[in-house]
N, C-alpha and C. Protein backbone atom coordinates (compact mmCIF):
# COMPACT_ATOMS: atom_id res chain seq x y z
N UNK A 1 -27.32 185.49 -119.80
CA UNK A 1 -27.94 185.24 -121.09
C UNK A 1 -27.49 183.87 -121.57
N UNK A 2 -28.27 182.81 -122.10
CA UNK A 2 -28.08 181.76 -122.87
C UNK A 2 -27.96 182.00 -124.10
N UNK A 3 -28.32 182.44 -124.43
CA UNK A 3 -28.07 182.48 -126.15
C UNK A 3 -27.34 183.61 -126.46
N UNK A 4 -26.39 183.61 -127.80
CA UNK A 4 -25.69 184.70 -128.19
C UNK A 4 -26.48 185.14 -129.31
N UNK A 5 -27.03 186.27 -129.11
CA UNK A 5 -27.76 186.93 -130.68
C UNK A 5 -27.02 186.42 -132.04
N UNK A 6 -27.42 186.00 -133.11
CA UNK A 6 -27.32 186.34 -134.17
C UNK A 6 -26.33 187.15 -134.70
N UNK A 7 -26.60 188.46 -134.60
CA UNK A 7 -25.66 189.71 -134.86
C UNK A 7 -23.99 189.42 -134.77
N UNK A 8 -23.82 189.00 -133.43
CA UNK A 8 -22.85 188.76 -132.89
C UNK A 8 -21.85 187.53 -133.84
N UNK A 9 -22.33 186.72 -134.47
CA UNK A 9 -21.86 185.97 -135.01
C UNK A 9 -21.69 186.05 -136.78
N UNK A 10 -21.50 187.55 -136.90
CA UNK A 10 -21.12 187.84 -138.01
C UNK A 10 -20.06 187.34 -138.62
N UNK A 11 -19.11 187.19 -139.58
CA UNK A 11 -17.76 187.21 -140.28
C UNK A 11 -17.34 188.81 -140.68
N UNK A 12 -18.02 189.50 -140.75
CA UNK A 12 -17.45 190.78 -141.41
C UNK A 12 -17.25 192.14 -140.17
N UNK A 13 -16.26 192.44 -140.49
CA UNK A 13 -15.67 193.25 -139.63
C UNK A 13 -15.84 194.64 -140.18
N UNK A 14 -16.39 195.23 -138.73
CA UNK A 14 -16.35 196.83 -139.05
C UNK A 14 -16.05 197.63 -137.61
N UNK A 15 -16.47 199.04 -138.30
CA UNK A 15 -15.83 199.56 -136.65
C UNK A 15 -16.82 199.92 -135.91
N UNK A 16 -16.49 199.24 -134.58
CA UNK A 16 -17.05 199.23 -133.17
C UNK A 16 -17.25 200.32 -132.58
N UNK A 17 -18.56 201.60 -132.18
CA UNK A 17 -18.10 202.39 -131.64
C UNK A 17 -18.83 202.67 -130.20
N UNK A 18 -17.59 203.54 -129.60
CA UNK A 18 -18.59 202.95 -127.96
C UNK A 18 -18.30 204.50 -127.20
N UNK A 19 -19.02 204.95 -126.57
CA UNK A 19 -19.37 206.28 -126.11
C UNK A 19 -20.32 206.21 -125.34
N UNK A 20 -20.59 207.39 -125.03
CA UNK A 20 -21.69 208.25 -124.32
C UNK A 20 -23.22 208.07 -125.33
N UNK A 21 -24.31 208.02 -125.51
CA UNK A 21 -25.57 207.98 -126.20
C UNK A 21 -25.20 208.85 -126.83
N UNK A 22 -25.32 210.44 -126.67
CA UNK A 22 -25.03 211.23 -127.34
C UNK A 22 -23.68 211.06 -128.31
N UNK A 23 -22.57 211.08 -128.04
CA UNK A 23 -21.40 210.32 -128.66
C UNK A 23 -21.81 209.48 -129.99
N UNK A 24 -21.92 208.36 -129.47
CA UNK A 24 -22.33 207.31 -130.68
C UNK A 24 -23.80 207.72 -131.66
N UNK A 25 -24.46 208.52 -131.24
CA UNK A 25 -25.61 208.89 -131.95
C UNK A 25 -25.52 209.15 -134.05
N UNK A 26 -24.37 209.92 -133.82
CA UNK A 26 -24.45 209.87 -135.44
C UNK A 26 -23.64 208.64 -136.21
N UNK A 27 -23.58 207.70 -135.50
CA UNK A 27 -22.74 206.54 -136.54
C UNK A 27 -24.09 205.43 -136.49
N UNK A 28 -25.05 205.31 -135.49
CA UNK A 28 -26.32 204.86 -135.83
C UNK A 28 -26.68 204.46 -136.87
N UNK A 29 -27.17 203.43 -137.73
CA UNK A 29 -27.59 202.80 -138.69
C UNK A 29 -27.18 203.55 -139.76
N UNK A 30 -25.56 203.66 -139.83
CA UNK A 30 -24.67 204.04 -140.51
C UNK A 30 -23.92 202.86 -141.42
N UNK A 31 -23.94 202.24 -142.47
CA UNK A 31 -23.33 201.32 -142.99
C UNK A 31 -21.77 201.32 -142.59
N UNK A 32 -21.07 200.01 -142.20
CA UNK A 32 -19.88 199.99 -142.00
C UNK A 32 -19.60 200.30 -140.58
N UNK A 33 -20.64 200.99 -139.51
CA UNK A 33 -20.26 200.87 -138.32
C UNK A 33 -21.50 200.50 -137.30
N UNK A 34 -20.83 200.03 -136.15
CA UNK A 34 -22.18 198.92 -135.21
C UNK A 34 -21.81 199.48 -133.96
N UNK A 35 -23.33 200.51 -133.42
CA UNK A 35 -23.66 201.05 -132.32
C UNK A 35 -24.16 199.94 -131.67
N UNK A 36 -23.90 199.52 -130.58
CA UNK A 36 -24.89 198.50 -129.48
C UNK A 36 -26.58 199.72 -129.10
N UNK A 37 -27.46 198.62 -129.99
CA UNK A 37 -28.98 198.76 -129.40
C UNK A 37 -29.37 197.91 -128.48
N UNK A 38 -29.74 198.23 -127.20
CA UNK A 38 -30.14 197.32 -126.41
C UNK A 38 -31.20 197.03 -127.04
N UNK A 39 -31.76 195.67 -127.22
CA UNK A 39 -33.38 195.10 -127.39
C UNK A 39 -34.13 195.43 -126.22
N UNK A 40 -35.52 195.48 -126.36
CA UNK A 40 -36.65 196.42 -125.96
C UNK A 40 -36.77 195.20 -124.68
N UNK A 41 -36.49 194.12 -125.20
CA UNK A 41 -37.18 193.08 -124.07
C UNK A 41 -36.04 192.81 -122.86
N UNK A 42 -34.70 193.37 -122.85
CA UNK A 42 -33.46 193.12 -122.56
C UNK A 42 -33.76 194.54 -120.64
N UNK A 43 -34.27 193.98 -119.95
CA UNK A 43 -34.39 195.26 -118.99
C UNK A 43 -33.65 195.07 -117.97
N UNK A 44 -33.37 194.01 -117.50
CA UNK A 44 -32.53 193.79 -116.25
C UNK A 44 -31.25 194.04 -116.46
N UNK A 45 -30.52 195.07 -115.35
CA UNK A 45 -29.02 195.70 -115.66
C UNK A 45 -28.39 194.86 -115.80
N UNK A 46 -28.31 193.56 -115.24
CA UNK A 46 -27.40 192.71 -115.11
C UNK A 46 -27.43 192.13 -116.60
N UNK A 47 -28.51 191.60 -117.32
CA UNK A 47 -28.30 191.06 -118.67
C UNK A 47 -28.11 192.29 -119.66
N UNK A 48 -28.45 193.57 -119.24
CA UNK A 48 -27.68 194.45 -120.47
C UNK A 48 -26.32 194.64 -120.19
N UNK A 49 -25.87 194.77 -119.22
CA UNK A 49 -24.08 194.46 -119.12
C UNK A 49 -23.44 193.42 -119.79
N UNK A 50 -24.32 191.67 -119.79
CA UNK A 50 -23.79 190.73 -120.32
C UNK A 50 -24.15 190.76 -121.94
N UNK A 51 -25.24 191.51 -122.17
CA UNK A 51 -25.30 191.73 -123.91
C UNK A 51 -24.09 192.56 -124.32
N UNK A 52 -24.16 193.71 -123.07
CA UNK A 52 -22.95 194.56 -124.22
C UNK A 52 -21.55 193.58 -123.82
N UNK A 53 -21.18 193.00 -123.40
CA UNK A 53 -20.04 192.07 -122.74
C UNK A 53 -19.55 191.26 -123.79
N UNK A 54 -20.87 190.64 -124.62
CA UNK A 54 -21.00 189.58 -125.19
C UNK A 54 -20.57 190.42 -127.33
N UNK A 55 -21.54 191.68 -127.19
CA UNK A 55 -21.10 192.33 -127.98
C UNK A 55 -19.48 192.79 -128.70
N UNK A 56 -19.25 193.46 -127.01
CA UNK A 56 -17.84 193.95 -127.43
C UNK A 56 -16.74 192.67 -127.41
N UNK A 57 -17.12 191.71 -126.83
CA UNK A 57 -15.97 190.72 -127.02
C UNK A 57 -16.22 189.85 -128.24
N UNK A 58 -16.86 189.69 -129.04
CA UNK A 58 -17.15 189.32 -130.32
C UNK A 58 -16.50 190.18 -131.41
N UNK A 59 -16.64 191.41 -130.93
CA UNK A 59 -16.15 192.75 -131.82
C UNK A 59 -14.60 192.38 -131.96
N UNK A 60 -13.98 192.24 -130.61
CA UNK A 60 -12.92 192.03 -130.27
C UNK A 60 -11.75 190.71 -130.90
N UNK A 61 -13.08 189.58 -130.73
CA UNK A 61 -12.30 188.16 -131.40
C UNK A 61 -12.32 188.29 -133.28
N UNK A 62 -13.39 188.68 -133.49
CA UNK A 62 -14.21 189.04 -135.09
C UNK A 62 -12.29 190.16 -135.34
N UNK A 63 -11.65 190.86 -134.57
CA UNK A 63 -10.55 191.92 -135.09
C UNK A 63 -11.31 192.93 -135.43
N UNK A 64 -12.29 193.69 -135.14
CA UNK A 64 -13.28 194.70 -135.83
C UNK A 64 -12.27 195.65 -134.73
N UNK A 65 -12.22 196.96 -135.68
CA UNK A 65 -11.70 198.40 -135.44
C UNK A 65 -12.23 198.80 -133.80
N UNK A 66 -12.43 199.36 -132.91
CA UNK A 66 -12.90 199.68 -131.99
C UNK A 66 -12.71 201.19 -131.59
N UNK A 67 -13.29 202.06 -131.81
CA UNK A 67 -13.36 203.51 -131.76
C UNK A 67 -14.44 204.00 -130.27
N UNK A 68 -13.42 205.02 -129.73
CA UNK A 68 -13.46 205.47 -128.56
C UNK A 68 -13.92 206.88 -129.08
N UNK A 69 -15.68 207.51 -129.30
CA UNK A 69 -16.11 208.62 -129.97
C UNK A 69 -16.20 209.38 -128.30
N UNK A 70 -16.33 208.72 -127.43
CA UNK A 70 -16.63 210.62 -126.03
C UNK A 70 -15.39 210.01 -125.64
N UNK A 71 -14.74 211.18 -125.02
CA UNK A 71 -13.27 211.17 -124.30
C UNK A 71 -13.90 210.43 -123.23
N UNK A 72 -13.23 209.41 -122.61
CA UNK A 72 -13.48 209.22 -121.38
C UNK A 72 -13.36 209.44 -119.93
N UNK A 73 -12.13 210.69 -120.30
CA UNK A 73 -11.94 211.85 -119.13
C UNK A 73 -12.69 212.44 -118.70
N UNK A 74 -12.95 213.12 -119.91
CA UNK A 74 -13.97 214.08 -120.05
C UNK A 74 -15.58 213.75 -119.45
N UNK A 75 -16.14 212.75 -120.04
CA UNK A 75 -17.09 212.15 -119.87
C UNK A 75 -17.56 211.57 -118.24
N UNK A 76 -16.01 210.91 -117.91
CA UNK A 76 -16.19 210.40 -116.29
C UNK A 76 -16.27 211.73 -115.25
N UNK A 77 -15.82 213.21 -115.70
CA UNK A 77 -15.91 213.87 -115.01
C UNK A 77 -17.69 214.62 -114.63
N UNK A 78 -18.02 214.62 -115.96
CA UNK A 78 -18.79 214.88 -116.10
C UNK A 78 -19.87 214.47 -115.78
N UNK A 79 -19.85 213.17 -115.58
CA UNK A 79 -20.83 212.23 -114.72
C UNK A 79 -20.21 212.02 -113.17
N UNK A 80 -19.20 212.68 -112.82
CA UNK A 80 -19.41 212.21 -111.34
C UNK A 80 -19.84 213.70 -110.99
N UNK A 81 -19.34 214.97 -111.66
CA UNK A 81 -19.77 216.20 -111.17
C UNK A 81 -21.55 216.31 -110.88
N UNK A 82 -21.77 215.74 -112.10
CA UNK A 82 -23.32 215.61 -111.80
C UNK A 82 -24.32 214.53 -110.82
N UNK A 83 -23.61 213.65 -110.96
CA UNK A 83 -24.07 212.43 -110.50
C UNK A 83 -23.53 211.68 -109.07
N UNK A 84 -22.11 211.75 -108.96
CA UNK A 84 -21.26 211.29 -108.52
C UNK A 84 -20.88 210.30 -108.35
N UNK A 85 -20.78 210.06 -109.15
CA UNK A 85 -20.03 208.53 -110.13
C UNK A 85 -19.90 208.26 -111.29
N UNK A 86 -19.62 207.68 -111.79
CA UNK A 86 -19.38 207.48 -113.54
C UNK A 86 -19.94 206.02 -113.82
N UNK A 87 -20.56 204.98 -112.92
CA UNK A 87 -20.83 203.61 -112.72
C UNK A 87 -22.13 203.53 -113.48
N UNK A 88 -23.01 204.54 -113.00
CA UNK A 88 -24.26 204.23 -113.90
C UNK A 88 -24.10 204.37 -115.67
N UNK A 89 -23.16 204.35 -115.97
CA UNK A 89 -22.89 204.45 -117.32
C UNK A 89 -22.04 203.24 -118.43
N UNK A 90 -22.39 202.36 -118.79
CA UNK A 90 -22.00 200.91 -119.03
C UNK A 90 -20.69 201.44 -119.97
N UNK A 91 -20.59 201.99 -120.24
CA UNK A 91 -19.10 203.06 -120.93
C UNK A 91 -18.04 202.18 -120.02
N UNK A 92 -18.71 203.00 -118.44
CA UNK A 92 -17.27 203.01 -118.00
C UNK A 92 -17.36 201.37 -116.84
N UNK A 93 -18.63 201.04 -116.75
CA UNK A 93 -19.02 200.07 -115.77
C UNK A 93 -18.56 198.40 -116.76
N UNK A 94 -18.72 198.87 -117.88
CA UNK A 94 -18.45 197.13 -118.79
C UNK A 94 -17.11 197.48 -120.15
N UNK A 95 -17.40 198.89 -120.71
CA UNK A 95 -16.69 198.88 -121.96
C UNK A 95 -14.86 199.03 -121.82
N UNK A 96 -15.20 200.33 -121.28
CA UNK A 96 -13.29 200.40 -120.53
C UNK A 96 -12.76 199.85 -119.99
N UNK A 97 -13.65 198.76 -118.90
CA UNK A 97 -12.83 197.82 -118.25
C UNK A 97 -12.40 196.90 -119.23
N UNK A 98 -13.62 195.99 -120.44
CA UNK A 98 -13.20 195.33 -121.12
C UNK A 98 -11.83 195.19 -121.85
N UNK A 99 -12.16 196.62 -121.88
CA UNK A 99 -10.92 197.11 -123.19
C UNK A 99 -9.56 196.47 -122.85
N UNK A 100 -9.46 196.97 -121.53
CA UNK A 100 -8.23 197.12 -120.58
C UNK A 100 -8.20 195.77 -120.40
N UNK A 101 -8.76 194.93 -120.50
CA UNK A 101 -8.41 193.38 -120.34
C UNK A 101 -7.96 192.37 -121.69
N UNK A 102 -8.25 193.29 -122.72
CA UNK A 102 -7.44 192.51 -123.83
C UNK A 102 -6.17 192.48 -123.94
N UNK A 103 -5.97 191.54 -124.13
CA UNK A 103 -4.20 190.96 -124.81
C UNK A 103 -3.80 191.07 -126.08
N UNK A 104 -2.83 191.39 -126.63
CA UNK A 104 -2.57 191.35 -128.02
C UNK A 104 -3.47 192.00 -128.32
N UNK A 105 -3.91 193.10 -128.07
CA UNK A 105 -4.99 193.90 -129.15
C UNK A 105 -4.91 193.86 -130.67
N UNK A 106 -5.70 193.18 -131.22
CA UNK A 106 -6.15 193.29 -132.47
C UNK A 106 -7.05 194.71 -132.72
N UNK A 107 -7.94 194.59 -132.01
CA UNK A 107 -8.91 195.85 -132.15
C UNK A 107 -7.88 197.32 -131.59
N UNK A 108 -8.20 198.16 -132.69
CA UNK A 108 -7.45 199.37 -131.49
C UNK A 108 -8.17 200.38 -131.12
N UNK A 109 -8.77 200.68 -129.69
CA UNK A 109 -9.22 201.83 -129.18
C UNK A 109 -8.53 202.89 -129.46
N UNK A 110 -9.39 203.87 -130.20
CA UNK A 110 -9.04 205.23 -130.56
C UNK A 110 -10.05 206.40 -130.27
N UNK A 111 -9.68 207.34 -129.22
CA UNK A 111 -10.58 208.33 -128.94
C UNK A 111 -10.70 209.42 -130.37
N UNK A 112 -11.82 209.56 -130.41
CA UNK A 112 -12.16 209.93 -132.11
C UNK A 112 -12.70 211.48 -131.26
N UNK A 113 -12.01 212.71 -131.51
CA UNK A 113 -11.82 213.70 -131.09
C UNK A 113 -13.11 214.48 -132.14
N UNK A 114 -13.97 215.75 -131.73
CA UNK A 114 -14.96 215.97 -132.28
C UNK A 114 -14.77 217.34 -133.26
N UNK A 115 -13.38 217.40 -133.53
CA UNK A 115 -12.98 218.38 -134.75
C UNK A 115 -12.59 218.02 -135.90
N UNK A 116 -13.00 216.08 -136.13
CA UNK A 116 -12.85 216.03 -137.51
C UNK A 116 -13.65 214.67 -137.39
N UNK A 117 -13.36 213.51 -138.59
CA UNK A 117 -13.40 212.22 -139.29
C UNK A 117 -13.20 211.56 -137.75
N UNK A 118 -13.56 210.59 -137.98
CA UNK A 118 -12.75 209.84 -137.12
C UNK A 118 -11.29 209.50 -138.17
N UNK A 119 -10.42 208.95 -136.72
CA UNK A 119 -9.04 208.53 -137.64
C UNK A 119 -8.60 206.89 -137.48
N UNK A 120 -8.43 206.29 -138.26
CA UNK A 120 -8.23 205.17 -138.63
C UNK A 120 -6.82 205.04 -138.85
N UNK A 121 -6.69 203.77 -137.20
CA UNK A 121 -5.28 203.73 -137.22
C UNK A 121 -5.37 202.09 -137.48
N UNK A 122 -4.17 201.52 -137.93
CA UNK A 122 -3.79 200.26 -138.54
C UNK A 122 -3.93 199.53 -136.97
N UNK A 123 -4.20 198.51 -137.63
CA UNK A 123 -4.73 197.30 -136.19
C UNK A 123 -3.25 196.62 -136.41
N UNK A 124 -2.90 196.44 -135.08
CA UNK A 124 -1.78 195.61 -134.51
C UNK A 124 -1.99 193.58 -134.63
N UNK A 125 -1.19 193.10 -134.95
CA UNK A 125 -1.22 192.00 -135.08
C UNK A 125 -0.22 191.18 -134.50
């Protein structure tokens, strides 16, 4: 991708949330939190990996919260039992790796468990 959307170049920080479709479904055009929509015109795997790439590492520099809504245990099992692999799923093919490559986390990944709120833990500095 040449250009960085718009979006991406916000100032205001909110929380990031990244899951399974189902997972992230109810924080959806929810004020205060930002589901990645792929754009309609965006079809080739390779540039939706570099949108969400481009997404979550903006999320990341911006210090925005970063919330982990499907377990990712859970989730990778569940896609290799069915599938057998967990790769076709940009979760685990772009987002977890990302994660795992930050330094100094500002943002903090938090698996947001489905028996309450999510929980909001203080960002490290």
């Amino acid at each position: 991708m040449n250009v960085i959307p718009e979006q991406f170049n916000r100032a205001v920080a909110e929380f990031h949330v990244l899951g399974s479709g189902l997972g992230v479904a109810p924080y959806k055009n929810q004020p205060g939190y930002n589901v990645l929509t792929m754009p309609a015109h965006i079809t080739d795997p390779t540039d939706m990996d570099d949108y969400n790439e481009y997404w979550l590492a903006n999320a990341y520099t911006r210090g925005d919260s970063i919330w982990l809504v499907t377990d990712p245990v859970a989730y990778s099992s569940t896609l290799v039992n069915k599938y057998g692999t967990d790769q076709g799923s940009a979760y685990f093919r772009v987002e977890i790796p990302m994660l795992n490559t930050f330094n100094n986390v500002n943002a903090v990944p938090v698996y947001v468990g489905p028996s309450g709120p999510p929980i909001i833990v203080p960002q490290q500095h």
